[in-house]
N, C-alpha and C. Protein backbone atom coordinates (compact mmCIF):
# COMPACT_ATOMS: atom_id res chain seq x y z
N UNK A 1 17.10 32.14 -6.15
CA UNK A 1 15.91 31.86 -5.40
C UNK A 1 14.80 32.79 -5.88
N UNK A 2 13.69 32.23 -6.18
CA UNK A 2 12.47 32.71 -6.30
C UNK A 2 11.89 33.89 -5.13
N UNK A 3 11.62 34.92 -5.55
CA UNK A 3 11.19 35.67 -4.37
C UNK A 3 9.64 36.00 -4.51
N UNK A 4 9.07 36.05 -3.07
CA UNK A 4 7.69 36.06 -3.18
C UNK A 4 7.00 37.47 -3.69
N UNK A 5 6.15 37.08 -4.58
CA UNK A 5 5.44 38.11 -4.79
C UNK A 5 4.57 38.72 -3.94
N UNK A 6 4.26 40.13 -3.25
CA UNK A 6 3.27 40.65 -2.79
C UNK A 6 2.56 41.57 -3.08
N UNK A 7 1.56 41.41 -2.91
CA UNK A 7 0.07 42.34 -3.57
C UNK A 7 -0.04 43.41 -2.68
N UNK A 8 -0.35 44.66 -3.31
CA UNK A 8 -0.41 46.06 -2.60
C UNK A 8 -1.71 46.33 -2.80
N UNK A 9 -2.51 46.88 -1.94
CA UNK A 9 -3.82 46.80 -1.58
C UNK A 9 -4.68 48.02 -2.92
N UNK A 10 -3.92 48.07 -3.47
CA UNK A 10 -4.21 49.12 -4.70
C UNK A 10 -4.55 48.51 -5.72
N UNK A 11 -4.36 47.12 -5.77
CA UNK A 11 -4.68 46.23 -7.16
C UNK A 11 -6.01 45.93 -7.11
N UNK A 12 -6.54 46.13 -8.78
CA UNK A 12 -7.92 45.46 -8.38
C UNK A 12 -7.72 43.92 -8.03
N UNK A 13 -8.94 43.68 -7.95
CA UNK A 13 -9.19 42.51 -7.69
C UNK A 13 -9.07 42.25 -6.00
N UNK A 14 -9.22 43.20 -5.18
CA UNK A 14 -9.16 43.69 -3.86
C UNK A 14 -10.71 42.73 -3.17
N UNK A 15 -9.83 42.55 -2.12
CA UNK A 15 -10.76 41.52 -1.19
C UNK A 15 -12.09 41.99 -1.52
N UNK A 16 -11.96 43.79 -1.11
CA UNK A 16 -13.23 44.20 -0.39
C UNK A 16 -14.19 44.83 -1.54
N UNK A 17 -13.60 44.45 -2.81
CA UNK A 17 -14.47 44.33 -4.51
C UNK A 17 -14.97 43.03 -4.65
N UNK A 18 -14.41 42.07 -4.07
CA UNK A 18 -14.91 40.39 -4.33
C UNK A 18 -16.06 40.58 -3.52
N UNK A 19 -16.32 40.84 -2.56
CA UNK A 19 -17.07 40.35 -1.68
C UNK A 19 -18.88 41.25 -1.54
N UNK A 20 -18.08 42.40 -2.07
CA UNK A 20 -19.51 43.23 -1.94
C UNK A 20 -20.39 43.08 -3.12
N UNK A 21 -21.82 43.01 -2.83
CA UNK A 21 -23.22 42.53 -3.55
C UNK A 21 -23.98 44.01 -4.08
N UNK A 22 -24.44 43.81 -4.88
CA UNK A 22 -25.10 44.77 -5.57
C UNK A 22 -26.25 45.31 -4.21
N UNK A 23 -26.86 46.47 -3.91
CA UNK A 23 -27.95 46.71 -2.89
C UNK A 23 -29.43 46.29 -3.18
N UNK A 24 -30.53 45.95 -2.42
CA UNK A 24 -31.87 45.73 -3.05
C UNK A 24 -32.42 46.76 -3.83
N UNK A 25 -32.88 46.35 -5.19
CA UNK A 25 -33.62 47.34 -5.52
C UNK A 25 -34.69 47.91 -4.37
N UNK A 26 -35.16 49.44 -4.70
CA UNK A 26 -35.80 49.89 -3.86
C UNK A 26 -37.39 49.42 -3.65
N UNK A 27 -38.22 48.01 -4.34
CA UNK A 27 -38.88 48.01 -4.10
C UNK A 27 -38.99 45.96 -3.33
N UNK A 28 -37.87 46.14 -3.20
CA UNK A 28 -38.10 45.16 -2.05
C UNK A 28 -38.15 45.18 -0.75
N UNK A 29 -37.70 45.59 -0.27
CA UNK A 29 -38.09 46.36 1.11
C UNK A 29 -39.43 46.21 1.80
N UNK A 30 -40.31 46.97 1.03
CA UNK A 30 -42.06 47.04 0.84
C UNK A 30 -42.55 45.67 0.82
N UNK A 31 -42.11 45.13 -0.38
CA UNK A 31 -42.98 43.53 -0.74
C UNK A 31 -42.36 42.69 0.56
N UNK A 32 -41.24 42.66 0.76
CA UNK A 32 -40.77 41.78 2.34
C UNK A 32 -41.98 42.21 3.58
N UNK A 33 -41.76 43.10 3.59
CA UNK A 33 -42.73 43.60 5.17
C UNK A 33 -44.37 43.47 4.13
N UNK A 34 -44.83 43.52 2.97
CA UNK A 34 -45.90 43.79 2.33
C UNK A 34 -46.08 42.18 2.67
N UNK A 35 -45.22 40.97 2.01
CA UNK A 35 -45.85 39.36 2.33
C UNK A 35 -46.13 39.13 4.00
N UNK A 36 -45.10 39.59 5.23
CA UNK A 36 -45.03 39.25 6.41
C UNK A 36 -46.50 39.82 6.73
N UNK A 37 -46.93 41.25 6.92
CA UNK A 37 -48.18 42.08 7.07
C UNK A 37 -49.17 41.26 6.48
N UNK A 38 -49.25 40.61 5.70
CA UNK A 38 -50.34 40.05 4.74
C UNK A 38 -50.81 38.62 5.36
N UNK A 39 -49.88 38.41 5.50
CA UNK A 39 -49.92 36.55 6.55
C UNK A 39 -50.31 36.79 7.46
N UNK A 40 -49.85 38.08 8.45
CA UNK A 40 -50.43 38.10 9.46
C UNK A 40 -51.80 38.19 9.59
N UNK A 41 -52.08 39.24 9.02
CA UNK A 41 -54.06 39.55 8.23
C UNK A 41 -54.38 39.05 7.85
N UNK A 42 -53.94 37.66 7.42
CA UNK A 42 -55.04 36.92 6.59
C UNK A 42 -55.10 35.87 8.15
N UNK A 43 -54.22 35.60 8.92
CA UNK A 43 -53.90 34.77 10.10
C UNK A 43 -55.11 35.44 11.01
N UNK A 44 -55.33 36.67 11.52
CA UNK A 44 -55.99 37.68 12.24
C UNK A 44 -56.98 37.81 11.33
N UNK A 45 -57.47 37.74 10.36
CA UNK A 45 -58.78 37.58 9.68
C UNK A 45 -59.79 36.65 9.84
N UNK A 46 -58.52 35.50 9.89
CA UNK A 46 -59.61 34.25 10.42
C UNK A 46 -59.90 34.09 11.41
N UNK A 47 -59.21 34.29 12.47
CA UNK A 47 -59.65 33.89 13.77
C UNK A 47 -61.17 35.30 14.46
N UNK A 48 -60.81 36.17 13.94
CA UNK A 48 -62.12 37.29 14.33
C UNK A 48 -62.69 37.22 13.75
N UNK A 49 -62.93 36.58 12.48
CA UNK A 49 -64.27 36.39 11.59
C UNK A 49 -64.98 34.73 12.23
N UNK A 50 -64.05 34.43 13.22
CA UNK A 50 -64.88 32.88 13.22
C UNK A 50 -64.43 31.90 12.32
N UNK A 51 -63.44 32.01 12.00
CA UNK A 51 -63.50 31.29 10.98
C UNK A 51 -63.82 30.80 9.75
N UNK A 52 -64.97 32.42 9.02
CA UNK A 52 -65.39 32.39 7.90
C UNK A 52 -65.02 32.57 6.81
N UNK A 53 -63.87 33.50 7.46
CA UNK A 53 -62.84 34.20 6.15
C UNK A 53 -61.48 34.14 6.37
N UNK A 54 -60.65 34.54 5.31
CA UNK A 54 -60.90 34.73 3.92
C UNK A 54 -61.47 33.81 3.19
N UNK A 55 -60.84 32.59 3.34
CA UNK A 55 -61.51 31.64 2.58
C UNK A 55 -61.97 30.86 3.22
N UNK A 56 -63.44 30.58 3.20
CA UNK A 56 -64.47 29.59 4.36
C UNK A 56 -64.29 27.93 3.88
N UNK A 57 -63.27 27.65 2.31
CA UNK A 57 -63.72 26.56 1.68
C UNK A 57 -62.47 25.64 2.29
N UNK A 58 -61.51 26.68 3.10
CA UNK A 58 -60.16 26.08 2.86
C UNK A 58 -60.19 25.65 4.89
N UNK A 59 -61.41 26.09 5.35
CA UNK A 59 -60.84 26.14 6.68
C UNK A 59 -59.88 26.41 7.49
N UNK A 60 -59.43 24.59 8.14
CA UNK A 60 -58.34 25.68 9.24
C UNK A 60 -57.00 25.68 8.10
N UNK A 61 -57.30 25.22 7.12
CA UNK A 61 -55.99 25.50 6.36
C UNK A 61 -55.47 27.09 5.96
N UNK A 62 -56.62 27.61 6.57
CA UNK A 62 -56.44 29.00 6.11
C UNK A 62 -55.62 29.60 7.42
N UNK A 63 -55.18 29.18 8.17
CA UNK A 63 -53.61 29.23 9.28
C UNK A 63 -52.69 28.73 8.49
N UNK A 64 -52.16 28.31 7.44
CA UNK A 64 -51.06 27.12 6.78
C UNK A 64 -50.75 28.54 5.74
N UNK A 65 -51.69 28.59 4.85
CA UNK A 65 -52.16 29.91 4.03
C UNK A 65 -51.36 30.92 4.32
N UNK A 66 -51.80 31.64 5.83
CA UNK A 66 -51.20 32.76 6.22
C UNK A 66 -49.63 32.14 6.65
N UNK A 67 -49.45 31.62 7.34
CA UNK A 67 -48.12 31.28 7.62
C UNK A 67 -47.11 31.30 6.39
N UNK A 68 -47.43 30.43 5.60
CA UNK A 68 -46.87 30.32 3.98
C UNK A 68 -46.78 31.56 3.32
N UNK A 69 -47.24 32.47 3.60
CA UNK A 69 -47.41 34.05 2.71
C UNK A 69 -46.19 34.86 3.83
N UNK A 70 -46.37 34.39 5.18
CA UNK A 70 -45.27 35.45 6.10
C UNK A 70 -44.12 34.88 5.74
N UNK A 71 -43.89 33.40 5.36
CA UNK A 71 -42.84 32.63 5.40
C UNK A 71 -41.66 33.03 4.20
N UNK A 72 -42.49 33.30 2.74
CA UNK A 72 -42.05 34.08 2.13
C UNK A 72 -41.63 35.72 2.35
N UNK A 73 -41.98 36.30 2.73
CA UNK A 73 -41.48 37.46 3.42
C UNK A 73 -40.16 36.97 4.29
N UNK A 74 -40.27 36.11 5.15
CA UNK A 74 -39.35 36.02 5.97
C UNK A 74 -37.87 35.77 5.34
N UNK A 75 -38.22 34.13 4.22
CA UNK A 75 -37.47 34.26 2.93
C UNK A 75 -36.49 34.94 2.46
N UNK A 76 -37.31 36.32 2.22
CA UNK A 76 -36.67 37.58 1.20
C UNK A 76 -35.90 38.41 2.69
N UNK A 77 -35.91 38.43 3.56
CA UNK A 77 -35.13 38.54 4.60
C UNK A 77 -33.43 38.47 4.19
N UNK A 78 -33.52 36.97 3.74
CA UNK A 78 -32.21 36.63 3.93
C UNK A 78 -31.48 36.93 2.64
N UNK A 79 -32.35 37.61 1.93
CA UNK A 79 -31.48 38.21 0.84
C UNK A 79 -31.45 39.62 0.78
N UNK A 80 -31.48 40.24 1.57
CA UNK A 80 -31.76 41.90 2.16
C UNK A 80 -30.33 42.02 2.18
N UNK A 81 -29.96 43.25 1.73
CA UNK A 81 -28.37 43.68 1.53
C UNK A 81 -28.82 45.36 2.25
């Protein structure tokens, strides 16, 4: 009879080597909270300027704008180690 082989937690190829991810480089961090901060200010730019700025050509698209810039931030979230 064939007898089963068992693995001793000393071998590579160990669960807890498969599974772990390299860490973020250190300058992602910044650019994540740097896109979210930025959407927001450009979001809070427009509405206290009236609606003139940042960009007066794009109107209310300039809410779509900011949202789309936090959205990316939010994005890079889900790749945060």
């Amino acid at each position: 009879m064939a007898r089963a082989k068992t693995r001793s937690k000393s071998e590579p190829g160990d669960e807890a080597t498969k599974g772990e991810s390299a860490p973020n480089p250190v300058w992602f961090r910044p650019v994540m909270f740097g896109f979210m901060l930025v959407g927001l200010a450009w979001i809070i730019v427009f509405y206290l300027s009236a609606q003139q700025f940042p960009i007066p050509q794009l109107q209310n698209w300039n809410i779509l704008v900011g949202f789309g810039i936090m959205f990316i931030g939010f994005l890079m979230t889900t790749r945060w180690r």
